[in-house]
PDB file of N, CA and C in Angstrom:
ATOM      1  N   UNK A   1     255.590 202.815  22.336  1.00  0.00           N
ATOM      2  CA  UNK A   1     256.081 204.059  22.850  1.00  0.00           C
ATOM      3  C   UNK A   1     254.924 204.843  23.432  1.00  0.00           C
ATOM      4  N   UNK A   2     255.338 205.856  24.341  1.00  0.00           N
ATOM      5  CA  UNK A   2     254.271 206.591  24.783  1.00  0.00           C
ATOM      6  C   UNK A   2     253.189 207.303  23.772  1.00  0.00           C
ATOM      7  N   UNK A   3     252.373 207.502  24.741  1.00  0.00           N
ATOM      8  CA  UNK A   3     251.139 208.381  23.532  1.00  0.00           C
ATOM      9  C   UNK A   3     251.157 209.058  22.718  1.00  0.00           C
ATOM     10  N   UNK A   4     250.534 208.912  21.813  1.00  0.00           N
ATOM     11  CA  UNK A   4     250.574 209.653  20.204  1.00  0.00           C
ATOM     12  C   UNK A   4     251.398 211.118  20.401  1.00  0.00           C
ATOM     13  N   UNK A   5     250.538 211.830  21.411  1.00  0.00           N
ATOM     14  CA  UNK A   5     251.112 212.983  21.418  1.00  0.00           C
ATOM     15  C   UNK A   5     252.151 213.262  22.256  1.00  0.00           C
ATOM     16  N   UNK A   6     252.989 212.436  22.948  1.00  0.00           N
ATOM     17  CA  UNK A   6     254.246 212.457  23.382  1.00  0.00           C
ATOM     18  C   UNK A   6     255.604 213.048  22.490  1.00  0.00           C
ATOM     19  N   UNK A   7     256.190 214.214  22.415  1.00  0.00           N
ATOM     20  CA  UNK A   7     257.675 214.363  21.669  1.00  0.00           C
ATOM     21  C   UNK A   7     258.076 213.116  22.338  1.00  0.00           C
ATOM     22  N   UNK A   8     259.490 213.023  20.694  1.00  0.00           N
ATOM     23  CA  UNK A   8     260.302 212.217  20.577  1.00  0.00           C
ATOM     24  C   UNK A   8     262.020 212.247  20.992  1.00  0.00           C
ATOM     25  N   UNK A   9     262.743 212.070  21.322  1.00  0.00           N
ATOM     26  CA  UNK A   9     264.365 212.591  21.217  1.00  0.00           C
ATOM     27  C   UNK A   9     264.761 210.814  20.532  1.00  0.00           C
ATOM     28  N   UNK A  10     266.220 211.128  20.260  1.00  0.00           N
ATOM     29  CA  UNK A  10     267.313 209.952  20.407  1.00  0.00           C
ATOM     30  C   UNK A  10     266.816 209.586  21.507  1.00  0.00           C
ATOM     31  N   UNK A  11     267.359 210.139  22.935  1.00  0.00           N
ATOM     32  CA  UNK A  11     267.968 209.561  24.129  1.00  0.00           C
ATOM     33  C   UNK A  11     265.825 208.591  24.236  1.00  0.00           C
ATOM     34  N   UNK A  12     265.148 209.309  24.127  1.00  0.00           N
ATOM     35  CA  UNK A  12     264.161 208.549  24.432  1.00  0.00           C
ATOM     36  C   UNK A  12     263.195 207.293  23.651  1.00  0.00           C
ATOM     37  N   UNK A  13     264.012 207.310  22.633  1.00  0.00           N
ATOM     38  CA  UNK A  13     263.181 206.158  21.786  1.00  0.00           C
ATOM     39  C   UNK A  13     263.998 204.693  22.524  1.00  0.00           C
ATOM     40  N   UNK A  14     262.912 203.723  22.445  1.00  0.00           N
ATOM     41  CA  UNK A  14     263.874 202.934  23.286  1.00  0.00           C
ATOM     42  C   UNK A  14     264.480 201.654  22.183  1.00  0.00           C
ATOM     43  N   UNK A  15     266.028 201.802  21.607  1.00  0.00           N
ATOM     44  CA  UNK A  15     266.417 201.524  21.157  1.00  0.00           C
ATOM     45  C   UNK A  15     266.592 200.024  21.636  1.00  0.00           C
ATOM     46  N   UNK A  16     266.716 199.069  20.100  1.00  0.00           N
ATOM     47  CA  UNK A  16     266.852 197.580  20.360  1.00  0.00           C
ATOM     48  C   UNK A  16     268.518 197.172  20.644  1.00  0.00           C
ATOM     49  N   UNK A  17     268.657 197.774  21.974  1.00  0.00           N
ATOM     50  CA  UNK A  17     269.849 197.411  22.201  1.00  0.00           C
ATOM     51  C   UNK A  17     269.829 197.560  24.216  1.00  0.00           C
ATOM     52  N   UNK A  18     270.694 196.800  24.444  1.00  0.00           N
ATOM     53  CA  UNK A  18     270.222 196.351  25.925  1.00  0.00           C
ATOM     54  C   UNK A  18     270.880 197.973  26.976  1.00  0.00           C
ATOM     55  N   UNK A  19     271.690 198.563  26.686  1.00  0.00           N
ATOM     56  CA  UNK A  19     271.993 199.693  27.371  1.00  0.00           C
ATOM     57  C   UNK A  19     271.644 201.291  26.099  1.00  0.00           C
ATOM     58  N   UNK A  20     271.353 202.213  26.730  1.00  0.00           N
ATOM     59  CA  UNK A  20     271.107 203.248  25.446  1.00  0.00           C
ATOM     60  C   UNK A  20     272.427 203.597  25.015  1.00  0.00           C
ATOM     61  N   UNK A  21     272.220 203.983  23.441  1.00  0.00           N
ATOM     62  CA  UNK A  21     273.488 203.932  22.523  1.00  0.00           C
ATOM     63  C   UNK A  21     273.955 205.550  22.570  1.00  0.00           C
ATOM     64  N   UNK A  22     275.020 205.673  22.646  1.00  0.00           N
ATOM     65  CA  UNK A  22     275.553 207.041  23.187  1.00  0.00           C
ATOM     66  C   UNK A  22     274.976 208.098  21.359  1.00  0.00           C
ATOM     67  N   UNK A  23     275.393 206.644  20.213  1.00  0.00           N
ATOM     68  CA  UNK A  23     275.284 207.507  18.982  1.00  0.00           C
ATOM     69  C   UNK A  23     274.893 206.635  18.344  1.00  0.00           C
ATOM     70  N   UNK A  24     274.452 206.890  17.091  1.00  0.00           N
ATOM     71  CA  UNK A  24     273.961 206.105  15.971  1.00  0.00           C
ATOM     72  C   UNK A  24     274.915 205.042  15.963  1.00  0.00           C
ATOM     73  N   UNK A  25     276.146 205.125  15.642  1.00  0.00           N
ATOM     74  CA  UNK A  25     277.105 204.418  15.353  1.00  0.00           C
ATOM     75  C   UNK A  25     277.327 203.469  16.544  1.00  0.00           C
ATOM     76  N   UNK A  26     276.967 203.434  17.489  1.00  0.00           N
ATOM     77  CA  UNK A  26     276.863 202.362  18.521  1.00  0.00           C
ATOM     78  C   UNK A  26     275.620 201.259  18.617  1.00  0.00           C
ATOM     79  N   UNK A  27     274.827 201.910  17.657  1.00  0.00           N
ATOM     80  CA  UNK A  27     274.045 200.367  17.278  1.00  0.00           C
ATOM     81  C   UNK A  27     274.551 199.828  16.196  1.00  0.00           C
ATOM     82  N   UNK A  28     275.251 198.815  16.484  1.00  0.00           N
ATOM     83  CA  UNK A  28     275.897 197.738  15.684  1.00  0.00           C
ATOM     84  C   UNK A  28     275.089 196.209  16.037  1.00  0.00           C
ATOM     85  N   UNK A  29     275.369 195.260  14.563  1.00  0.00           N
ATOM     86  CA  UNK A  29     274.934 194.111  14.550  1.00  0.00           C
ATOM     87  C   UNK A  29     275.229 193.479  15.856  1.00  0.00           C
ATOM     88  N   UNK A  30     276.163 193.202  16.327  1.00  0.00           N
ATOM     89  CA  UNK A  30     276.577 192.635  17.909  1.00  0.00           C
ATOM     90  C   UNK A  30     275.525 193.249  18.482  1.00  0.00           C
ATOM     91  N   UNK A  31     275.467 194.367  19.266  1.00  0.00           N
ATOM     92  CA  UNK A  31     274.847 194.619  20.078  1.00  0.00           C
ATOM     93  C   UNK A  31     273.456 194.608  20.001  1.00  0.00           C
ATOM     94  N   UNK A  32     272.464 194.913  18.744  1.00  0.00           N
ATOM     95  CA  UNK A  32     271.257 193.949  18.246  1.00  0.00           C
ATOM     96  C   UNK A  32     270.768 193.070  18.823  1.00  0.00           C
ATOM     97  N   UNK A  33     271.972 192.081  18.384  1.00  0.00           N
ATOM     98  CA  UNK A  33     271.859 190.477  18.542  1.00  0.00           C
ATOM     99  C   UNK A  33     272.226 190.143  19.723  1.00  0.00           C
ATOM    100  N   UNK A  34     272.689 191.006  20.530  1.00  0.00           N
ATOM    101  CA  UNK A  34     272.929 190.511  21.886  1.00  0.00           C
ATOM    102  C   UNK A  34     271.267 190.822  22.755  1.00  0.00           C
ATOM    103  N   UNK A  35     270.776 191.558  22.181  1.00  0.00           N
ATOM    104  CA  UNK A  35     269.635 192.093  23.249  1.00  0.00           C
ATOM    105  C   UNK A  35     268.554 191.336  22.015  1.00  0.00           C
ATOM    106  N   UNK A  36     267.693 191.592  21.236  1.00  0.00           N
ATOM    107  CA  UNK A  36     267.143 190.659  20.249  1.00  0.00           C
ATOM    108  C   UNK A  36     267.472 188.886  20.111  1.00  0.00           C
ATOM    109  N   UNK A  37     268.757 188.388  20.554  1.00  0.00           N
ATOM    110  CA  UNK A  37     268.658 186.902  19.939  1.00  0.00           C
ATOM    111  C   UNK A  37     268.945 186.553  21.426  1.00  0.00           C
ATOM    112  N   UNK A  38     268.905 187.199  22.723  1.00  0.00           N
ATOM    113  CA  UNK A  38     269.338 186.900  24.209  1.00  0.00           C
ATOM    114  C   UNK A  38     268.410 185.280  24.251  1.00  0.00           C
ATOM    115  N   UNK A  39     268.623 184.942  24.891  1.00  0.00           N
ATOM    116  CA  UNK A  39     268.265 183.735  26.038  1.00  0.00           C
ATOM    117  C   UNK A  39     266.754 184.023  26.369  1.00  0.00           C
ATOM    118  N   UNK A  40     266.409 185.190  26.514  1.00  0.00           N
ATOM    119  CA  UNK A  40     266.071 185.835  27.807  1.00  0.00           C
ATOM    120  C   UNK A  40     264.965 186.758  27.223  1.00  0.00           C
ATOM    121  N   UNK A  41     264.966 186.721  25.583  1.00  0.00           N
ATOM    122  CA  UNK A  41     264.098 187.913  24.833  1.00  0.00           C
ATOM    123  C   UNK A  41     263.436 187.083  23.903  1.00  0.00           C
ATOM    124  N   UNK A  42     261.863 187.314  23.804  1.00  0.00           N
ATOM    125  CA  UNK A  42     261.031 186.563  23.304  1.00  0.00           C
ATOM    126  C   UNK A  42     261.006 185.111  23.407  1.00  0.00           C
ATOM    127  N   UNK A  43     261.239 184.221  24.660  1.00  0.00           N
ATOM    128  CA  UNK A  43     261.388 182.888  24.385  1.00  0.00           C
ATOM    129  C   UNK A  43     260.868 182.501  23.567  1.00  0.00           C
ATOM    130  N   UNK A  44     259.484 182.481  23.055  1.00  0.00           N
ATOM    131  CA  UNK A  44     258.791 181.507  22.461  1.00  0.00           C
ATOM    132  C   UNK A  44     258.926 181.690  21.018  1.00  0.00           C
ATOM    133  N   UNK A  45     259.616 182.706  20.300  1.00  0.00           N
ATOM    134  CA  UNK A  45     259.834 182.679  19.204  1.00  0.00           C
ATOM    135  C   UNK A  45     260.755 182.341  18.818  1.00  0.00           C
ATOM    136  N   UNK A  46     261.206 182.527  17.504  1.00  0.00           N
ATOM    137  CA  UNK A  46     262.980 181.581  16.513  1.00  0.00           C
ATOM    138  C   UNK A  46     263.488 182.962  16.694  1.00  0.00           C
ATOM    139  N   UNK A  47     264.379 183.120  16.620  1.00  0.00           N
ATOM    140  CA  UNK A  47     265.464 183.931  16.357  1.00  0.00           C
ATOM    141  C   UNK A  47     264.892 184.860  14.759  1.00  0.00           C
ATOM    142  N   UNK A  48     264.588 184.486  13.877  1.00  0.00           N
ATOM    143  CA  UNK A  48     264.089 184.623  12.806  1.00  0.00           C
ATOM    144  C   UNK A  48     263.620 185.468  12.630  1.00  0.00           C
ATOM    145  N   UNK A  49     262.334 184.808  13.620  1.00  0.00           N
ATOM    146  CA  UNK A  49     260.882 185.576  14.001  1.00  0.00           C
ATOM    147  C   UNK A  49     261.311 186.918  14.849  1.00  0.00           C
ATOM    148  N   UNK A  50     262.048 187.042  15.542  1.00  0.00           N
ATOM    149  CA  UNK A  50     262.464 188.308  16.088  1.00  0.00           C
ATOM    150  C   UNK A  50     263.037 189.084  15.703  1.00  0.00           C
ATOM    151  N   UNK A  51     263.792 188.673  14.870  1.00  0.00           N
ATOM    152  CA  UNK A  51     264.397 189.343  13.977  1.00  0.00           C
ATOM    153  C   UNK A  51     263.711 190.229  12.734  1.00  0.00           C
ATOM    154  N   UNK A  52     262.488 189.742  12.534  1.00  0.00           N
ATOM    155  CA  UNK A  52     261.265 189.961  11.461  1.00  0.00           C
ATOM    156  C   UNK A  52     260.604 191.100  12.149  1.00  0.00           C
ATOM    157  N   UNK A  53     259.869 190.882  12.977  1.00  0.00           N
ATOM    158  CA  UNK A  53     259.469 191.210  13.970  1.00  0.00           C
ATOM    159  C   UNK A  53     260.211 193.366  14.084  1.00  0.00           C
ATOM    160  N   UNK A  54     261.332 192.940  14.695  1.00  0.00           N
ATOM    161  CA  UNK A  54     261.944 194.159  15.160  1.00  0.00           C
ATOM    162  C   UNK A  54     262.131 194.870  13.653  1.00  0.00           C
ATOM    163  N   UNK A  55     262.183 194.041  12.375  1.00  0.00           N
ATOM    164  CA  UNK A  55     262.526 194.713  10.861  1.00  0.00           C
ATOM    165  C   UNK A  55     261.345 195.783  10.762  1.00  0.00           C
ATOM    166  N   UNK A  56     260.578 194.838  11.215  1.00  0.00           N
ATOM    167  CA  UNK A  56     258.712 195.653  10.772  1.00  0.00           C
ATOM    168  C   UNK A  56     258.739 196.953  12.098  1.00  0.00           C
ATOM    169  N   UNK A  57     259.114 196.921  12.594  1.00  0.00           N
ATOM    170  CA  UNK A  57     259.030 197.991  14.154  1.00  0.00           C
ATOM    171  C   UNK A  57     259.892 199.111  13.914  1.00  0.00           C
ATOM    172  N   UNK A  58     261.136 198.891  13.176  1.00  0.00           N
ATOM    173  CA  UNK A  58     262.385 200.053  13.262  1.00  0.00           C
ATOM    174  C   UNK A  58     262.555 200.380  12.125  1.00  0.00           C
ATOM    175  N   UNK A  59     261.688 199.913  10.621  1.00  0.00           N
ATOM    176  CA  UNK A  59     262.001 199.721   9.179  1.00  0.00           C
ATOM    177  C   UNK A  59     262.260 201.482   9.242  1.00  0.00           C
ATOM    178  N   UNK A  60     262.874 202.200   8.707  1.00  0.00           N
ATOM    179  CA  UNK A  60     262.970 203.372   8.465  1.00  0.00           C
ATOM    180  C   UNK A  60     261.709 204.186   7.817  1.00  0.00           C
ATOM    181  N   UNK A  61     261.158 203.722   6.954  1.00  0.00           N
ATOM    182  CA  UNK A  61     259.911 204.140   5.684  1.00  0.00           C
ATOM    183  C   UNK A  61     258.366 203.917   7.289  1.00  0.00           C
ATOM    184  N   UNK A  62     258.544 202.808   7.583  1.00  0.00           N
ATOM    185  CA  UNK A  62     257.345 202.892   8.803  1.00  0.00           C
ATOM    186  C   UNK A  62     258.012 203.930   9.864  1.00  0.00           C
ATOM    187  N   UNK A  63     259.115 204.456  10.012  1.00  0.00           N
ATOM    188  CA  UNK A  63     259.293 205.206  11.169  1.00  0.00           C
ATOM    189  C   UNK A  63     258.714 206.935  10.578  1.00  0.00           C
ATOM    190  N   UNK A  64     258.904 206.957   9.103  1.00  0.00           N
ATOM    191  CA  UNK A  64     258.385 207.855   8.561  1.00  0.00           C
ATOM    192  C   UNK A  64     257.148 207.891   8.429  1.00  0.00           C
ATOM    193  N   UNK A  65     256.272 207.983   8.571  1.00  0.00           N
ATOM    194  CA  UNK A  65     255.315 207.113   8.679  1.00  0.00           C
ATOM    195  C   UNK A  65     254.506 207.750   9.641  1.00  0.00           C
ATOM    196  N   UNK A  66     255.072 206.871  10.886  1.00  0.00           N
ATOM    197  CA  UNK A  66     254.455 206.351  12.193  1.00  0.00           C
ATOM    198  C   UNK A  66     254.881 207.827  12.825  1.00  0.00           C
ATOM    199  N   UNK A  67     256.295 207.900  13.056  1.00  0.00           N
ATOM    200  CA  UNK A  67     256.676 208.207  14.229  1.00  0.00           C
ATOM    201  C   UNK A  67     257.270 209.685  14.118  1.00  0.00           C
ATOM    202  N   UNK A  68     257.978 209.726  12.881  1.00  0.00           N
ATOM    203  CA  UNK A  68     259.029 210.670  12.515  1.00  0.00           C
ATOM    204  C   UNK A  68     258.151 212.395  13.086  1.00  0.00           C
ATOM    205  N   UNK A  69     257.031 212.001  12.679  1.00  0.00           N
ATOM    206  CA  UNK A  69     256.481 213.654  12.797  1.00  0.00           C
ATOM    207  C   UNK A  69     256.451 214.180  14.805  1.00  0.00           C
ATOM    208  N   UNK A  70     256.865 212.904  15.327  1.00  0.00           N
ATOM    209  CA  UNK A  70     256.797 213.279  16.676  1.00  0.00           C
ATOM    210  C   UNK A  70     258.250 213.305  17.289  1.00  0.00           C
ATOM    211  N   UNK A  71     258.994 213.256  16.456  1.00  0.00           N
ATOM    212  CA  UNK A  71     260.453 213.769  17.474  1.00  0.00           C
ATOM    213  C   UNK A  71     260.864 214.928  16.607  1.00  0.00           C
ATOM    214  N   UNK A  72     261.595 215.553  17.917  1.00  0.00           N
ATOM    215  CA  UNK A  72     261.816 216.576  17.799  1.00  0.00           C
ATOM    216  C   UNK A  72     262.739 217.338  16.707  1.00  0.00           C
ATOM    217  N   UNK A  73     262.847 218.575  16.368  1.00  0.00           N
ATOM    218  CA  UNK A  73     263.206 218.609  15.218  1.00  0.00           C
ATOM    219  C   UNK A  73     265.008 218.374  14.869  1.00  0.00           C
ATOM    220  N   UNK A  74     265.296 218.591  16.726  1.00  0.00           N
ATOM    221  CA  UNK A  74     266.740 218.960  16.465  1.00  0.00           C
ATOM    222  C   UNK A  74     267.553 217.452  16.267  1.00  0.00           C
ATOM    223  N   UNK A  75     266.207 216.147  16.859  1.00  0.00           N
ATOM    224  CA  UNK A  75     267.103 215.227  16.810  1.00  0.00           C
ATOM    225  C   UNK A  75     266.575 214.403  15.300  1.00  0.00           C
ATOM    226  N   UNK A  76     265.835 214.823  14.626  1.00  0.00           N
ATOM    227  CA  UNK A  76     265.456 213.743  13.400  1.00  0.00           C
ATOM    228  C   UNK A  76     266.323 213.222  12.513  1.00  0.00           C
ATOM    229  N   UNK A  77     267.794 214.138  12.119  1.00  0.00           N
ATOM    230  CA  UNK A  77     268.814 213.233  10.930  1.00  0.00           C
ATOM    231  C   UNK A  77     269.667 212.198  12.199  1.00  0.00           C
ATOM    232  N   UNK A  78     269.185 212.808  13.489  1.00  0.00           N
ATOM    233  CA  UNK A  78     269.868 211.375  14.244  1.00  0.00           C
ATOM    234  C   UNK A  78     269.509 210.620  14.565  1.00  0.00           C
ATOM    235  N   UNK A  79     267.955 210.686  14.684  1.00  0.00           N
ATOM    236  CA  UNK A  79     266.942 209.454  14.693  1.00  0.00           C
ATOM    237  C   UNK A  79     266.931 208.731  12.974  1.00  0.00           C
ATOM    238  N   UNK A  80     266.677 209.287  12.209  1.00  0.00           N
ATOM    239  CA  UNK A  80     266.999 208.801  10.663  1.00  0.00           C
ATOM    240  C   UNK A  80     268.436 207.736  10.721  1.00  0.00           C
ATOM    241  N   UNK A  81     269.441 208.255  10.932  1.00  0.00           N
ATOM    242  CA  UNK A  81     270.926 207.989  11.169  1.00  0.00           C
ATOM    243  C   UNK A  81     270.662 206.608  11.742  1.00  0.00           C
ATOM    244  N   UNK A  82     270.057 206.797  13.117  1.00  0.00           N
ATOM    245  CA  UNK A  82     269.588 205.507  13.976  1.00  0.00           C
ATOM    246  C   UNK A  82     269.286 204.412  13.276  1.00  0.00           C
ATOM    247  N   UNK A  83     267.916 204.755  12.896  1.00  0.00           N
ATOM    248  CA  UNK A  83     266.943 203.739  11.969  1.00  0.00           C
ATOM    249  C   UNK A  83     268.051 203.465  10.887  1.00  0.00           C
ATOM    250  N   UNK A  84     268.572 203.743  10.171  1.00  0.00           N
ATOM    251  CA  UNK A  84     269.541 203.224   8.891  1.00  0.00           C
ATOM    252  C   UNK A  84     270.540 202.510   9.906  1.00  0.00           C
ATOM    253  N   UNK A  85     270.991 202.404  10.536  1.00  0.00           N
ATOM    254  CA  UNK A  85     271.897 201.504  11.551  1.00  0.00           C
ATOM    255  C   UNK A  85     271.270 200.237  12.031  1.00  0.00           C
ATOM    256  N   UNK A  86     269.803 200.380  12.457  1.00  0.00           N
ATOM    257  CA  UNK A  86     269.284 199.849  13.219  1.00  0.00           C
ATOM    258  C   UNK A  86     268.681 198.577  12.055  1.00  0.00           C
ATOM    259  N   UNK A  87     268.398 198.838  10.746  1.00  0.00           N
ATOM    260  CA  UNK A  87     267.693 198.440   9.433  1.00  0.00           C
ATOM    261  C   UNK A  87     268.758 197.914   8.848  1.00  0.00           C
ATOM    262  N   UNK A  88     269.802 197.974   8.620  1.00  0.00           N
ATOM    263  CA  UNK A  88     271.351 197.620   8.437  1.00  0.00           C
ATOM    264  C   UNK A  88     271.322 196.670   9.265  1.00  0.00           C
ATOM    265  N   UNK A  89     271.591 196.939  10.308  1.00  0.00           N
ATOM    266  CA  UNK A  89     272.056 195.359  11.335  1.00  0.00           C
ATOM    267  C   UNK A  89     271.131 194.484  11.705  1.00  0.00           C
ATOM    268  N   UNK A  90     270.159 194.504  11.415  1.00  0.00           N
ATOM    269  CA  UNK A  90     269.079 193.969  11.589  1.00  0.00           C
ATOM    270  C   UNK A  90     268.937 192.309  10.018  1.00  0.00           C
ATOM    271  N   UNK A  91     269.368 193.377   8.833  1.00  0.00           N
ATOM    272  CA  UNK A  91     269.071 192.546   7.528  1.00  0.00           C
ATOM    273  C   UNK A  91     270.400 191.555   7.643  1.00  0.00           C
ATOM    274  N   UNK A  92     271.441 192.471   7.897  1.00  0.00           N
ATOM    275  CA  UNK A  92     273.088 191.478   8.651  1.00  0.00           C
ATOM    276  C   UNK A  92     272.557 190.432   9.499  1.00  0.00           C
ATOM    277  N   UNK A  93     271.863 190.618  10.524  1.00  0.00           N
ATOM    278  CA  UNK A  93     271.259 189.262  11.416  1.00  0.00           C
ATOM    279  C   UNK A  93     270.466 188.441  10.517  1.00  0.00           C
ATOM    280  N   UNK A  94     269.427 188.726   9.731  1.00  0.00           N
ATOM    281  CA  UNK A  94     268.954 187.944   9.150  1.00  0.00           C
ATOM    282  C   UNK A  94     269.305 187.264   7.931  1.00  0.00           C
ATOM    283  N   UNK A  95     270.479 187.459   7.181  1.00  0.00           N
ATOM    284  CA  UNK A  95     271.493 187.284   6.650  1.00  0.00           C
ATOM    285  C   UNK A  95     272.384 186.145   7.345  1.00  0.00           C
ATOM    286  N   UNK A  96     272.560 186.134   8.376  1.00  0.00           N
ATOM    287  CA  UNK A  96     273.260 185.315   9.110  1.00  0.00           C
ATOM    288  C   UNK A  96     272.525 184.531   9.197  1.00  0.00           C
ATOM    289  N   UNK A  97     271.617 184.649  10.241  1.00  0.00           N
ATOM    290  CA  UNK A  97     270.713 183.451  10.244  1.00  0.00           C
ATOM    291  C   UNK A  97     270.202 182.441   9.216  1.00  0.00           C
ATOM    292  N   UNK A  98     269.902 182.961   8.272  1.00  0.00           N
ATOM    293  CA  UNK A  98     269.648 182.085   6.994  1.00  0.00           C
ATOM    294  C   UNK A  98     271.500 181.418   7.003  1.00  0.00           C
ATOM    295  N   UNK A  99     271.807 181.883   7.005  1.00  0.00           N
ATOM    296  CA  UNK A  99     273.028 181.155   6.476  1.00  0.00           C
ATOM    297  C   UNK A  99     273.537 180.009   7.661  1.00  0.00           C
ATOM    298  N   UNK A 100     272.859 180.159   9.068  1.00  0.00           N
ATOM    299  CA  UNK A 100     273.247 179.707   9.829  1.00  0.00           C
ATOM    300  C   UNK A 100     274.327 180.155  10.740  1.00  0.00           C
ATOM    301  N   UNK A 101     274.667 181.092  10.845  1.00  0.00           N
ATOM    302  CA  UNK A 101     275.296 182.117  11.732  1.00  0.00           C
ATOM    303  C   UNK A 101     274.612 182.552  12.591  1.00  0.00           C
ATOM    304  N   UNK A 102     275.346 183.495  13.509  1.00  0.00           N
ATOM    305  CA  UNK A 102     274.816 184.293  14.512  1.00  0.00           C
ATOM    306  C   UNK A 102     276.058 185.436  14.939  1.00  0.00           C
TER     307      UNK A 102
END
């Protein structure tokens, strides 16, 4: 993401999903896995690995962390909201995958 000292919104974090999500509730496991397990996203890794990967990037506790103190104040229980959606469908993919799903 942009520079340290860049504010944050919803609309501008760039969410792991291939079009921006109108609301929290529109990042769902499907749409994840459609932009994360694509054809077309990370060739050279497993599905797995990307999946790992994006866990460590969107984990909620690292967004607290990292990021949280730079968005803004009005959008943080919807960036929070986000990340618990985003950390949710994410462990669902990897859940699947072990099991051999998708």
């Amino acid at each position: 993401m942009a520079g340290e000292s860049t504010y944050l919104t919803y609309s501008s974090i760039p969410w792991p999903v291939a079009s921006e999500p109108l609301a929290p509730s529109s990042l769902t496991p499907s749409r994840i896995s459609e932009f994360l397990l694509s054809t077309t996203h990370s060739t050279l890794k497993s599905p797995m690995d990307r999946l790992r990967d994006a866990m460590k990037l969107w984990h909620p506790d690292k967004w607290e962390g990292k990021h949280m103190s730079r968005v803004v104040d009005t959008d943080k229980e919807t960036v929070r909201e986000a990340l618990g959606m985003v950390a949710r469908g994410l462990i669902e993919l990897m859940h699947a995958q072990k099991l051999g799903r998708q």
